[in-house]
Protein backbone atom coordinates (compact mmCIF):
# COMPACT_ATOMS: atom_id res chain seq x y z
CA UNK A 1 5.43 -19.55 -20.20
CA UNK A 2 6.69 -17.36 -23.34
CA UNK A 3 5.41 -14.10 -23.25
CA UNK A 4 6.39 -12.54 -26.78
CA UNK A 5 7.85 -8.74 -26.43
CA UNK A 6 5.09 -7.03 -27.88
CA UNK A 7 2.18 -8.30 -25.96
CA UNK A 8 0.30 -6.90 -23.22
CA UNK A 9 -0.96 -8.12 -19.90
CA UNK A 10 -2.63 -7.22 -16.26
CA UNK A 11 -2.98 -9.41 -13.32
CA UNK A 12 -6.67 -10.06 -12.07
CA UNK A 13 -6.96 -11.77 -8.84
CA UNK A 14 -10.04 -13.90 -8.01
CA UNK A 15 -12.23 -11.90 -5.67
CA UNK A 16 -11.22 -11.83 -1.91
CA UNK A 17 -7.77 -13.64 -2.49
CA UNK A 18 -5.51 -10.69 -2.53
CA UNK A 19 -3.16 -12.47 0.00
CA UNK A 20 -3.10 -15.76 -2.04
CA UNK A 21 -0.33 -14.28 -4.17
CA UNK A 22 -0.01 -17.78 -5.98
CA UNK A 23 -3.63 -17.48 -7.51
CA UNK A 24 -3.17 -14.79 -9.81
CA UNK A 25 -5.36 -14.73 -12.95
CA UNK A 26 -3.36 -13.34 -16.60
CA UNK A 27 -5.67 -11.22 -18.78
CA UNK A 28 -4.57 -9.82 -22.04
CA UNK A 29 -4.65 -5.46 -21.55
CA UNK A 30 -3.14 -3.26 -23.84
CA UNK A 31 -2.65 -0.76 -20.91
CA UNK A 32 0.54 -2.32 -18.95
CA UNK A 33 3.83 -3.58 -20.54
CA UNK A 34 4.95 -7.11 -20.42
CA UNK A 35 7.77 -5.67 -18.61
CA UNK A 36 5.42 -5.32 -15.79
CA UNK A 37 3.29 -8.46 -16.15
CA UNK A 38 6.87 -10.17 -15.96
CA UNK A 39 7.91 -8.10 -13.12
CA UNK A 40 4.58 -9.14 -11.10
CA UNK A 41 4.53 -12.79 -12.01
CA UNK A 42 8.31 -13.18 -10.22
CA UNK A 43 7.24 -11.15 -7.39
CA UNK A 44 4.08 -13.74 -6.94
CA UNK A 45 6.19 -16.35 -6.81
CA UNK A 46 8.74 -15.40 -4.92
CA UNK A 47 6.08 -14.29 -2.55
CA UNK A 48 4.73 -17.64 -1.89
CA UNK A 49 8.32 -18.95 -0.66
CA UNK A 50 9.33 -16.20 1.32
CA UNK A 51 8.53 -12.77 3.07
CA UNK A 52 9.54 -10.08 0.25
CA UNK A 53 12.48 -7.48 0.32
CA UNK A 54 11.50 -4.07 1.21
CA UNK A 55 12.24 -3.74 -2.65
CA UNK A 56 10.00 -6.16 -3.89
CA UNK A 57 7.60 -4.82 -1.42
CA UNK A 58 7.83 -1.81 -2.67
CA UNK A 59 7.63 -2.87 -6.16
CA UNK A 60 4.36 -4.76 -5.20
CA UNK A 61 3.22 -1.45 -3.96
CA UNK A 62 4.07 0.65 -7.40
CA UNK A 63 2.03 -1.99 -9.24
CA UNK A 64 -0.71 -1.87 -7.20
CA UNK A 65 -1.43 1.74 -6.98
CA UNK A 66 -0.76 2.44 -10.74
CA UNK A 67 2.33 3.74 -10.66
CA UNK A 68 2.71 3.92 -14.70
CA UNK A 69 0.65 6.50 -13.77
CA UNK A 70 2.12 8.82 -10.94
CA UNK A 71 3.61 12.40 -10.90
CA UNK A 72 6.81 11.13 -9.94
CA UNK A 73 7.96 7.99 -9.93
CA UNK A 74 12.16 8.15 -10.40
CA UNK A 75 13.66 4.99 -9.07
CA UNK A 76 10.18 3.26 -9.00
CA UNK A 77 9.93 3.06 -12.52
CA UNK A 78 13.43 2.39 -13.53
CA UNK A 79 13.14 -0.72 -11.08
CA UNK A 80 9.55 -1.41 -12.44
CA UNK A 81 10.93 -1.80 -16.16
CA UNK A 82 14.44 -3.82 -15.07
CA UNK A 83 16.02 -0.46 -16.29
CA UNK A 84 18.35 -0.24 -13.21
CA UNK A 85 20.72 -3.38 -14.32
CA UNK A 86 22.34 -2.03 -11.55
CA UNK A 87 19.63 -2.25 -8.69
CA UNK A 88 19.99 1.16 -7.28
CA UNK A 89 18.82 0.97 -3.64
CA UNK A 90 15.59 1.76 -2.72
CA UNK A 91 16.54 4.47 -0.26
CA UNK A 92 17.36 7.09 -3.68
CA UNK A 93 13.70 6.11 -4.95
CA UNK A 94 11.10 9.16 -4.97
CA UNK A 95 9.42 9.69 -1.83
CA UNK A 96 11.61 6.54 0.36
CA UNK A 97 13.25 7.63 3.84
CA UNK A 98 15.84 4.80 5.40
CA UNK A 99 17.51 4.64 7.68
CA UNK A 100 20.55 2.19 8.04
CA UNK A 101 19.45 1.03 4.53
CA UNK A 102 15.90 -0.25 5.87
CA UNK A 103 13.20 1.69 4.78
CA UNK A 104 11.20 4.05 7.40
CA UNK A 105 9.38 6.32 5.93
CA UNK A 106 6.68 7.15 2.59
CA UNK A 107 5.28 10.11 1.61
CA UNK A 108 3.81 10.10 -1.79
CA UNK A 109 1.82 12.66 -1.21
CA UNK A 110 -0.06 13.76 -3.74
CA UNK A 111 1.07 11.78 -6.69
CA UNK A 112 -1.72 10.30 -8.09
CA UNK A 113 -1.35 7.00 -6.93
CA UNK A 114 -5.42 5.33 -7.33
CA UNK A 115 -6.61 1.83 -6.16
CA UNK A 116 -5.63 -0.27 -3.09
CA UNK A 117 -2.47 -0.23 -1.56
CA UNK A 118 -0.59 -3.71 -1.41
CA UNK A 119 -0.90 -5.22 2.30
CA UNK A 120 2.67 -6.49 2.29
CA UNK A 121 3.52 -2.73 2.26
CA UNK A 122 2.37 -2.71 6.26
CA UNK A 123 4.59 -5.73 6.81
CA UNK A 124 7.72 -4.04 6.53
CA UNK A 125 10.15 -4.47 9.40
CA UNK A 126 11.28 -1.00 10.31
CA UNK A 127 8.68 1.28 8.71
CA UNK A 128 7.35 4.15 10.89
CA UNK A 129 5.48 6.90 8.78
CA UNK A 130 2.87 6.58 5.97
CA UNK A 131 1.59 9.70 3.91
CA UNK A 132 -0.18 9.05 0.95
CA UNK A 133 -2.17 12.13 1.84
CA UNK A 134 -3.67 13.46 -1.06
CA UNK A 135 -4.43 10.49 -3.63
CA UNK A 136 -7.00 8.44 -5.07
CA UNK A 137 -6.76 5.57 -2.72
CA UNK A 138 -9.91 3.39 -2.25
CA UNK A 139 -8.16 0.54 -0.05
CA UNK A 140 -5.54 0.80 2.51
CA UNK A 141 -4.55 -2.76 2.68
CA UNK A 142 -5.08 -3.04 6.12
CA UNK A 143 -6.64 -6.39 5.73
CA UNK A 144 -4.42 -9.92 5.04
CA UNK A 145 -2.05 -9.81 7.33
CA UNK A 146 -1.45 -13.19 8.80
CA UNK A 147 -1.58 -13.60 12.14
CA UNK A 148 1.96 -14.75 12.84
CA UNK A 149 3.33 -12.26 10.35
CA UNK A 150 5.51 -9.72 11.44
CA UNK A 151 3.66 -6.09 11.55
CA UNK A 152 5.41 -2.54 10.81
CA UNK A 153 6.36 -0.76 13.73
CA UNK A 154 4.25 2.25 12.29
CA UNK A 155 3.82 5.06 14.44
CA UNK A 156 2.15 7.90 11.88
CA UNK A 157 -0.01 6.91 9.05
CA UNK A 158 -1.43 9.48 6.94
CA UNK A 159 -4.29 9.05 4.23
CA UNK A 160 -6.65 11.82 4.33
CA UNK A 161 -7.57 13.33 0.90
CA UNK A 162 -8.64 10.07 -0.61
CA UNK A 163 -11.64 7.67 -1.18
CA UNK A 164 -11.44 5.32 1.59
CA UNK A 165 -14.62 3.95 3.35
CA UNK A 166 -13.06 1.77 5.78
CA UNK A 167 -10.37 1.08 8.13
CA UNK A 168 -10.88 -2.55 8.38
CA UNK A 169 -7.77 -4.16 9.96
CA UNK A 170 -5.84 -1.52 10.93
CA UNK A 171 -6.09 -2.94 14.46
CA UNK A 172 -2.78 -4.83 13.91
CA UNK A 173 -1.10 -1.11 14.25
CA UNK A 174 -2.79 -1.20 18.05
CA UNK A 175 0.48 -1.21 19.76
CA UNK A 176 2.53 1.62 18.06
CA UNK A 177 0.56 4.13 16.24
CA UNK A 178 0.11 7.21 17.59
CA UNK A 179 -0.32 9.70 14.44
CA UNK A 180 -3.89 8.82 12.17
CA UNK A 181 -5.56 11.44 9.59
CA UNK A 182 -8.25 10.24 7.62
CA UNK A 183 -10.09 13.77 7.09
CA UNK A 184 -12.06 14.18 3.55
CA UNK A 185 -12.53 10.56 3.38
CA UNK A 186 -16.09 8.73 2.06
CA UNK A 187 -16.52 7.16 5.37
CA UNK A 188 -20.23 7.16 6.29
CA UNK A 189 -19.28 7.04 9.83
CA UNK A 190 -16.52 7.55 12.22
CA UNK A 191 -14.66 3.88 11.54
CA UNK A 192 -14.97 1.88 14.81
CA UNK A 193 -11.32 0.31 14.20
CA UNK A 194 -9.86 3.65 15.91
CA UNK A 195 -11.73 2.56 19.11
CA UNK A 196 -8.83 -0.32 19.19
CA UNK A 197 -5.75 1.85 18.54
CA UNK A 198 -4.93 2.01 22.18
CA UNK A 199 -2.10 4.41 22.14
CA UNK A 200 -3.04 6.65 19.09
CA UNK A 201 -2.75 10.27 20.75
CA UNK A 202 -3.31 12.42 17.25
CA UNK A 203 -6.59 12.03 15.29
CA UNK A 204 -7.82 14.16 12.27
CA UNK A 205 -11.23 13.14 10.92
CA UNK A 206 -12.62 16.07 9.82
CA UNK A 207 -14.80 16.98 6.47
CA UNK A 208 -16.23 13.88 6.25
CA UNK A 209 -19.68 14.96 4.35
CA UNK A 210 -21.39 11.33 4.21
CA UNK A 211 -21.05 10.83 7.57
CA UNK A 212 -23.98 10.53 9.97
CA UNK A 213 -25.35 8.81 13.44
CA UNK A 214 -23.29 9.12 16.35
CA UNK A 215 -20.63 8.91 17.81
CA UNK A 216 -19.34 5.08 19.10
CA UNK A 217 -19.60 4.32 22.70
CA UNK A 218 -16.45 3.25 22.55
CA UNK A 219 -15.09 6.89 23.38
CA UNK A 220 -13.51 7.16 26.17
């Protein structure tokens, strides 16, 4: 494919097939460099090879939650344009915690990040903690992970302040989270998901003004 230097493209993905990396869809949009369309296309096909990097995970992540558009985005963007010829690691990128070079911990907390968040982000071998309080998230990504694909070890996830309506699939996190706050959400009802996090011993679900009915009798 030759993609000339001043053209323009985003990646649509046929409806439901978010985890089928390989059947991305090019559409001409004068909204996103080439630089990223380029940078998206190699991470597809990488993807359908191999499990991705913690930085092309990440990098699949800034894409997907419009990070042309965030408060702050040092290191993200840099590695987003192929500015960093030097591939700084991803543990000096904005908002990244590591430890022993593997990432652990995100908080992008209130940095305008809008849209779904990549699924391959929950993937990620040693990642505990997850705030992305504070956003304009409509989709956790909770759903696509593969049955015998290795889950995060996450222990705190943190997404109140946003747009989500549901929690489907966060059931894979059954075994090791213990910290969930979904408060001033656009759930209509208390998700039933939370019923299956077995050892979750912190919930915040407050200011939820669409929700009605009552409560599941799943509790306790």
């Amino acid at each position: 494919i030759l993609i000339r230097s001043d053209t323009n493209f985003s990646i649509n993905q046929r409806q439901h097939t978010e985890e089928q990396l390989c059947s991305w869809q090019l559409v001409c949009d004068h909204s996103i460099p080439s630089s990223m369309f380029v940078l998206a296309a190699l991470l597809s096909l990488a993807s359908c090879s191999q499990a991705l990097s913690d930085r092309d995970t990440l990098l699949r992540f800034y894409i997907f939650t419009n990070g042309k558009r965030w408060f702050n985005s040092t290191g993200w963007q840099e590695a987003a344009d192929g500015a960093d010829s030097e591939k700084s690691p991803v543990c000096s990128w904005y908002g990244v915690t590591c430890e022993q070079d593997a990432v652990t911990g995100l908080d992008l907390s209130a940095n305008n990040l809008k849209g779904k968040v990549a699924h391959h982000l929950w993937a990620m071998p040693s990642l505990t903690s997850v705030n992305l309080e504070d956003n304009l998230i409509d989709d956790a990504g909770f759903e696509g992970l593969e049955d015998g694909e290795e889950k995060a070890p996450i222990k705190e996830i943190i997404l109140a302040d946003n747009e989500l309506t549901s929690l489907a699939g966060i059931e894979f996190a059954s075994e090791t989270l213990r910290t969930l706050r979904i408060s001033s959400n656009d759930f209509d009802r208390l998700p039933q998901e939370i019923f299956q996090l077995k050892h979750l011993k912190s919930l915040a679900a407050a200011n939820m003004a669409g929700m009605t009915g009552t409560l599941s009798t799943m509790i306790g």
